[in-house]
PDB file of N, CA and C in Angstrom:
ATOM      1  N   UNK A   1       0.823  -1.188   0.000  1.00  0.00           N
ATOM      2  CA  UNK A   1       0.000   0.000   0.000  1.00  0.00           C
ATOM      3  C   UNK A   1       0.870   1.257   0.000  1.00  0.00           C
ATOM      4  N   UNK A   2       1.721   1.511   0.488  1.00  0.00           N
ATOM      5  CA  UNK A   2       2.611   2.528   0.824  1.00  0.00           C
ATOM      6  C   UNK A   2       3.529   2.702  -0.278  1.00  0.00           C
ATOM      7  N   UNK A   3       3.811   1.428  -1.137  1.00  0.00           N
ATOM      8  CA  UNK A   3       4.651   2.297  -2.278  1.00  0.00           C
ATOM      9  C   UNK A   3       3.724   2.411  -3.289  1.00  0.00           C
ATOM     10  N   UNK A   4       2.584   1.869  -3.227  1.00  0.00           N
ATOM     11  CA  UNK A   4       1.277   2.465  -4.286  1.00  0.00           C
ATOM     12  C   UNK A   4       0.687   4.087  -3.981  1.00  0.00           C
ATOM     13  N   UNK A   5       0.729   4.332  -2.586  1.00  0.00           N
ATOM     14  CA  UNK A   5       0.441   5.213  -2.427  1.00  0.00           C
ATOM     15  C   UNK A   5       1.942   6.685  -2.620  1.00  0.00           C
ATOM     16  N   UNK A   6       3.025   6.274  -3.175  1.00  0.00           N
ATOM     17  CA  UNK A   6       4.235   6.754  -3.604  1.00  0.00           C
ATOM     18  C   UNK A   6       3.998   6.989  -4.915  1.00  0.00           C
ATOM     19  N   UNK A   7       3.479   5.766  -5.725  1.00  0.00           N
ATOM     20  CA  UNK A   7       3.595   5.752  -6.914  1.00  0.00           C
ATOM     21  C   UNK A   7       2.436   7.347  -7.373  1.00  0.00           C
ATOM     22  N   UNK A   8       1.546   7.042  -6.613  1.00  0.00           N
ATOM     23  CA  UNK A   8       0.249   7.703  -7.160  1.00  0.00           C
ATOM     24  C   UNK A   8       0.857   9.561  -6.427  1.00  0.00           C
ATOM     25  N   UNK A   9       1.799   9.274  -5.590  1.00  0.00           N
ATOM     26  CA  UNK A   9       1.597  11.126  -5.597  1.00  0.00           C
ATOM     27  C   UNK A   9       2.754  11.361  -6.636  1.00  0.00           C
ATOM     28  N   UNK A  10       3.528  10.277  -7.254  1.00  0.00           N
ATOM     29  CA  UNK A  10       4.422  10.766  -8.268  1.00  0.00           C
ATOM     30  C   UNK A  10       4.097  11.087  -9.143  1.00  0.00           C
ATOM     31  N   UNK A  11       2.674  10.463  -9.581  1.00  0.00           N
ATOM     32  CA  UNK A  11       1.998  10.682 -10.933  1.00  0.00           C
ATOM     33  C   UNK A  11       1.603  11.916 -10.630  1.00  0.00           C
ATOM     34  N   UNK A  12       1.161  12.230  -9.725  1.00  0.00           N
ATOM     35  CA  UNK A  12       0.488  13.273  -9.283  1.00  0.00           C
ATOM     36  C   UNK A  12       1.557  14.868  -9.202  1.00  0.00           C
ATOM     37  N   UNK A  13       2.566  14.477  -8.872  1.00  0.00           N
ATOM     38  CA  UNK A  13       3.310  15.776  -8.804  1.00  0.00           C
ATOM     39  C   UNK A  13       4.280  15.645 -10.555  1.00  0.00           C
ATOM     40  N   UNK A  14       3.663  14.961 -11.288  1.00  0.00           N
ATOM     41  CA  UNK A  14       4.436  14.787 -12.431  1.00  0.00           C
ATOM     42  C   UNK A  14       3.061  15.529 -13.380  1.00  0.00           C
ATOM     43  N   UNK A  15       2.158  15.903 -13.176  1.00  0.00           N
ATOM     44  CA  UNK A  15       1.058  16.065 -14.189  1.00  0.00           C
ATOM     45  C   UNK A  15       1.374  17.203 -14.259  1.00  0.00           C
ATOM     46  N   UNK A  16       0.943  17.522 -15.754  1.00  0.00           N
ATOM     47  CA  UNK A  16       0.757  19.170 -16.053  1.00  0.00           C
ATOM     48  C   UNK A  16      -0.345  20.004 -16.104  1.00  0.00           C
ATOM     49  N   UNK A  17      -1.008  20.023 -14.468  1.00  0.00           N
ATOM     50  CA  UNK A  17      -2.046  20.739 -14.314  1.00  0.00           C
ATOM     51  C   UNK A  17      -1.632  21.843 -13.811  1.00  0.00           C
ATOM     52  N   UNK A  18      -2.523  22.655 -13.437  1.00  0.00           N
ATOM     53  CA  UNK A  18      -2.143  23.898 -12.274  1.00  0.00           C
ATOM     54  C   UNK A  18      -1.771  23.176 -10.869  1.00  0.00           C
ATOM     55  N   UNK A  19      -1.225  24.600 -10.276  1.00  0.00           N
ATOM     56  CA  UNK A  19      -0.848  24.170  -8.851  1.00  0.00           C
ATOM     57  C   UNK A  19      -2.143  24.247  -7.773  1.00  0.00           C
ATOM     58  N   UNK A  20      -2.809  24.450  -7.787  1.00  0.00           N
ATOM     59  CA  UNK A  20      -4.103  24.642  -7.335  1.00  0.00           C
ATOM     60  C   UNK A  20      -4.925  23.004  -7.708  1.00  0.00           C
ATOM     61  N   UNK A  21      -4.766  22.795  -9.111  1.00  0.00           N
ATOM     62  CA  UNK A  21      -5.097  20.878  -9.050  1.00  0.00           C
ATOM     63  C   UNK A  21      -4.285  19.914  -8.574  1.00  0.00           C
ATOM     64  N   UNK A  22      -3.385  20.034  -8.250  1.00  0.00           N
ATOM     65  CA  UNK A  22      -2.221  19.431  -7.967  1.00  0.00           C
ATOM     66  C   UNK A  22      -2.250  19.614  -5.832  1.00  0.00           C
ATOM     67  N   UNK A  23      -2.562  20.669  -5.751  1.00  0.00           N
ATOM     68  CA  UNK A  23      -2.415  20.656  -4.281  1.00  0.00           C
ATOM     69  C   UNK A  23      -4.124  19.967  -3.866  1.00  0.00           C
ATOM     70  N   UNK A  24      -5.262  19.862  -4.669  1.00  0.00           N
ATOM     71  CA  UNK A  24      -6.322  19.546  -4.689  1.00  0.00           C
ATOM     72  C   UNK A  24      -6.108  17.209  -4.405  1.00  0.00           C
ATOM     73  N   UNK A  25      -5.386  17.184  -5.671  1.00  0.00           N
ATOM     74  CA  UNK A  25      -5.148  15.958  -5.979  1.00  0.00           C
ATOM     75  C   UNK A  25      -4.336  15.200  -4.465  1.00  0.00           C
ATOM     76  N   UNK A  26      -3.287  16.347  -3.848  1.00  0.00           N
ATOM     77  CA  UNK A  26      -2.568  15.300  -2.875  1.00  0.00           C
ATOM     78  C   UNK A  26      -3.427  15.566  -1.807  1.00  0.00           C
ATOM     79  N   UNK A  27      -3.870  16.528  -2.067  1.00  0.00           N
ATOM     80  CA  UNK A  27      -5.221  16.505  -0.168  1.00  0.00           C
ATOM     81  C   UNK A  27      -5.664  15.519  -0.372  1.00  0.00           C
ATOM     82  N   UNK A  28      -6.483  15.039  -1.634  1.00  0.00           N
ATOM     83  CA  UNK A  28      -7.365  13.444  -1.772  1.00  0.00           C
ATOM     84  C   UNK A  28      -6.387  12.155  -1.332  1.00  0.00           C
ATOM     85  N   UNK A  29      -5.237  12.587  -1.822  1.00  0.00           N
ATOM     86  CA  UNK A  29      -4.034  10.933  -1.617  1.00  0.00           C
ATOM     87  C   UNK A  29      -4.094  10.999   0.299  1.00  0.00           C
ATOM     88  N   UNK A  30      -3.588  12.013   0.648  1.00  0.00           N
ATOM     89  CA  UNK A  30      -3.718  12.599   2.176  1.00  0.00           C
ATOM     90  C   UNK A  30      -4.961  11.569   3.137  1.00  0.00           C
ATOM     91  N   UNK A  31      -5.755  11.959   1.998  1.00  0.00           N
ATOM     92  CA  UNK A  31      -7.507  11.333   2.938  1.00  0.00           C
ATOM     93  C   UNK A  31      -7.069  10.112   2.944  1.00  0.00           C
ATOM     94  N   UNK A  32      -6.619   9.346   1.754  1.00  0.00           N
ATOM     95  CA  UNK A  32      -6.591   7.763   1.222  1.00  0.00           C
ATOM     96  C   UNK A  32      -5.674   7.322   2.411  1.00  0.00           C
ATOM     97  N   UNK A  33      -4.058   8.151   2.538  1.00  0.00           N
ATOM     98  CA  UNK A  33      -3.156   7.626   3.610  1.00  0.00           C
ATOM     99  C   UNK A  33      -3.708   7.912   5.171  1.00  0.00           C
ATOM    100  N   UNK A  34      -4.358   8.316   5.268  1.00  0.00           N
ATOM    101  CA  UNK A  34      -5.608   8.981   6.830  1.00  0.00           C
ATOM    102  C   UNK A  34      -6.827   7.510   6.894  1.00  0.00           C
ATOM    103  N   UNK A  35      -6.939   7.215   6.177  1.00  0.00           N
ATOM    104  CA  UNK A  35      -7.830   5.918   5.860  1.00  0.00           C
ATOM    105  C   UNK A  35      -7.288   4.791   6.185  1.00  0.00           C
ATOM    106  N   UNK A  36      -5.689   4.868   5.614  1.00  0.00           N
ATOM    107  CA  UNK A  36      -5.385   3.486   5.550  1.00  0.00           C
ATOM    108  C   UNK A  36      -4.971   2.944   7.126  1.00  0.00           C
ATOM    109  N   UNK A  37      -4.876   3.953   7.967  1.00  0.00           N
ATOM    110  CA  UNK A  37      -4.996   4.026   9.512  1.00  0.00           C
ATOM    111  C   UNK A  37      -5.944   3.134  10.062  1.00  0.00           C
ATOM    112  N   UNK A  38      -6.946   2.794   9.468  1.00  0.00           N
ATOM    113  CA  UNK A  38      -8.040   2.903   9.965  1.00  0.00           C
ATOM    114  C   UNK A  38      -8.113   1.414   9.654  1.00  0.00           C
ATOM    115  N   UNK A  39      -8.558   1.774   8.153  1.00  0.00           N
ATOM    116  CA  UNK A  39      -9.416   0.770   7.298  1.00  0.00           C
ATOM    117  C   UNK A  39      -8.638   0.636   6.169  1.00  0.00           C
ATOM    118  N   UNK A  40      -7.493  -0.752   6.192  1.00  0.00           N
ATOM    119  CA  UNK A  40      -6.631  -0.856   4.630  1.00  0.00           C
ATOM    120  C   UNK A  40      -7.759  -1.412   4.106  1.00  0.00           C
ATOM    121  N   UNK A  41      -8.554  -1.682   3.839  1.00  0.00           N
ATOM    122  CA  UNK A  41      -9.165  -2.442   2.434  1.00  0.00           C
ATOM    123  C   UNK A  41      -9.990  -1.098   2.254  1.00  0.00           C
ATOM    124  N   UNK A  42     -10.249  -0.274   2.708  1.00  0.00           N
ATOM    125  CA  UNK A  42     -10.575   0.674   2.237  1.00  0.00           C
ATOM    126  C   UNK A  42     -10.324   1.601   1.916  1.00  0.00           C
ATOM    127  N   UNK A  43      -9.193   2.232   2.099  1.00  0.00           N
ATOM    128  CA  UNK A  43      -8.126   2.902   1.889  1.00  0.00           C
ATOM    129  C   UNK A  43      -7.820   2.223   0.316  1.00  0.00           C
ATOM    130  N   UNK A  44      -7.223   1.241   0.506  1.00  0.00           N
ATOM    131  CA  UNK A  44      -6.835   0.067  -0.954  1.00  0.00           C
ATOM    132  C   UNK A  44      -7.560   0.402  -2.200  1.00  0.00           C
ATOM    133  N   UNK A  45      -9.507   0.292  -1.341  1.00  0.00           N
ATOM    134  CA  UNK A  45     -10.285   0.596  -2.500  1.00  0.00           C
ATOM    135  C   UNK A  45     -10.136   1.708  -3.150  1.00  0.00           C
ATOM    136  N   UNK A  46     -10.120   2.922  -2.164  1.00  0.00           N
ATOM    137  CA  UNK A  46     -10.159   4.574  -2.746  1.00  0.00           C
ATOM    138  C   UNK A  46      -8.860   4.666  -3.652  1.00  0.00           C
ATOM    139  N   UNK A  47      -7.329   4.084  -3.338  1.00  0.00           N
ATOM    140  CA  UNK A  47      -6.764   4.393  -4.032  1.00  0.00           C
ATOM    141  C   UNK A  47      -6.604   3.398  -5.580  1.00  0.00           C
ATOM    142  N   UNK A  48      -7.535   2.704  -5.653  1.00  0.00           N
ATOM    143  CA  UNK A  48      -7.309   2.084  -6.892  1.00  0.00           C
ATOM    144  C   UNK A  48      -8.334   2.909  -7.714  1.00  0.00           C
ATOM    145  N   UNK A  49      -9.426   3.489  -7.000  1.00  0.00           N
ATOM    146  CA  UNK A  49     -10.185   4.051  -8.060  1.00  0.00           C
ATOM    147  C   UNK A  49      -9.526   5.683  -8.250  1.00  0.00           C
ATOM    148  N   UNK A  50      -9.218   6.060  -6.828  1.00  0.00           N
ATOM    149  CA  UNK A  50      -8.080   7.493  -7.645  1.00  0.00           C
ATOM    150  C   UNK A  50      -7.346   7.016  -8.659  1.00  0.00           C
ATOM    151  N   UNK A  51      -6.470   5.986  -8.860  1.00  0.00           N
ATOM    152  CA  UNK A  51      -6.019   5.720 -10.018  1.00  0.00           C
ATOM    153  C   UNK A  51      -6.384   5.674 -11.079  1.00  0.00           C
ATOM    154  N   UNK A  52      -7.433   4.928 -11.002  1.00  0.00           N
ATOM    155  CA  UNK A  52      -8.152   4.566 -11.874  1.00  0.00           C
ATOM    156  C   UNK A  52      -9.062   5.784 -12.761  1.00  0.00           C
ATOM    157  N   UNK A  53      -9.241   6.713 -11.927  1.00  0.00           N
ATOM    158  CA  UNK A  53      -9.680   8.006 -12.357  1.00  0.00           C
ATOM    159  C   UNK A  53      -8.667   8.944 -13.434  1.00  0.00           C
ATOM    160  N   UNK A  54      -7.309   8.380 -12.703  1.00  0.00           N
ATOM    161  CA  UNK A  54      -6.087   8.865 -13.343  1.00  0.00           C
ATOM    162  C   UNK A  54      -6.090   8.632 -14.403  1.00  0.00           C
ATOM    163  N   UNK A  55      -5.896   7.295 -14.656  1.00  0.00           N
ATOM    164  CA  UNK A  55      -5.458   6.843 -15.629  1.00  0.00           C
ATOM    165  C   UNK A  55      -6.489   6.613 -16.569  1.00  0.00           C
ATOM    166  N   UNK A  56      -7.583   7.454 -16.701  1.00  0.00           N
ATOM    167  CA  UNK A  56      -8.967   7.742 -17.868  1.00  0.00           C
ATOM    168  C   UNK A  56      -9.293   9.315 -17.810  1.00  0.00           C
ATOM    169  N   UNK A  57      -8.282   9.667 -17.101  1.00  0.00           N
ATOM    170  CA  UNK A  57      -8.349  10.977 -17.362  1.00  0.00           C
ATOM    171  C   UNK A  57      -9.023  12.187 -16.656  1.00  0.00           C
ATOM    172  N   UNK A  58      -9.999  11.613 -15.613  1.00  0.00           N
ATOM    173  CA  UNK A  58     -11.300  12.379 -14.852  1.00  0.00           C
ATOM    174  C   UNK A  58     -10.275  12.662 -13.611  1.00  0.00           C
ATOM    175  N   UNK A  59     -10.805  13.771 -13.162  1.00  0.00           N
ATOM    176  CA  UNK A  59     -10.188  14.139 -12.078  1.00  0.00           C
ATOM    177  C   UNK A  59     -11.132  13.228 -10.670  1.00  0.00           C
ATOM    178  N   UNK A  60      -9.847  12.229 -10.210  1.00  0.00           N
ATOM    179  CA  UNK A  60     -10.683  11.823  -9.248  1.00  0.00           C
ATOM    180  C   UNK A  60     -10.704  12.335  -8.179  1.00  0.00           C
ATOM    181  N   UNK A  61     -11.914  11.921  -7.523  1.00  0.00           N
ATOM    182  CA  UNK A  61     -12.676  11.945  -6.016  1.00  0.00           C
ATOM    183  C   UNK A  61     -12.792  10.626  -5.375  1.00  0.00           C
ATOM    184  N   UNK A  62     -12.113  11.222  -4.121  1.00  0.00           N
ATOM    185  CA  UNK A  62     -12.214  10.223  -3.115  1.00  0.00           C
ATOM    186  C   UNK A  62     -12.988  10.275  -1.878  1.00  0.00           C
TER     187      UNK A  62
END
């Protein structure tokens, strides 16, 4: 979980959005690693579909 959750703020500080989407995007990774405290399979879930949001292009929500 922890180097997925590496991978995904790399993508994340590698995109060419504004800095304003970009500080938007790691508050959401933030929630996901605040989760995984809690609840890894749920945490797990949110960050496969942030990805998954990624990687089709939609700005995801977690």
């Amino acid at each position: 979980m922890a180097e997925r959750l590496k991978q995904a703020h790399d993508r994340v500080h590698a995109l060419n959005v504004s800095a304003d989407a970009k500080t938007a995007l790691t508050r959401q990774l933030l929630i996901v690693t605040e989760a995984a405290k809690r609840d890894l399979p749920e945490a797990a879930r949110r960050l496969s579909r942030f990805v998954q949001d990624l990687d089709e292009g939609r700005p995801p929500v977690v």
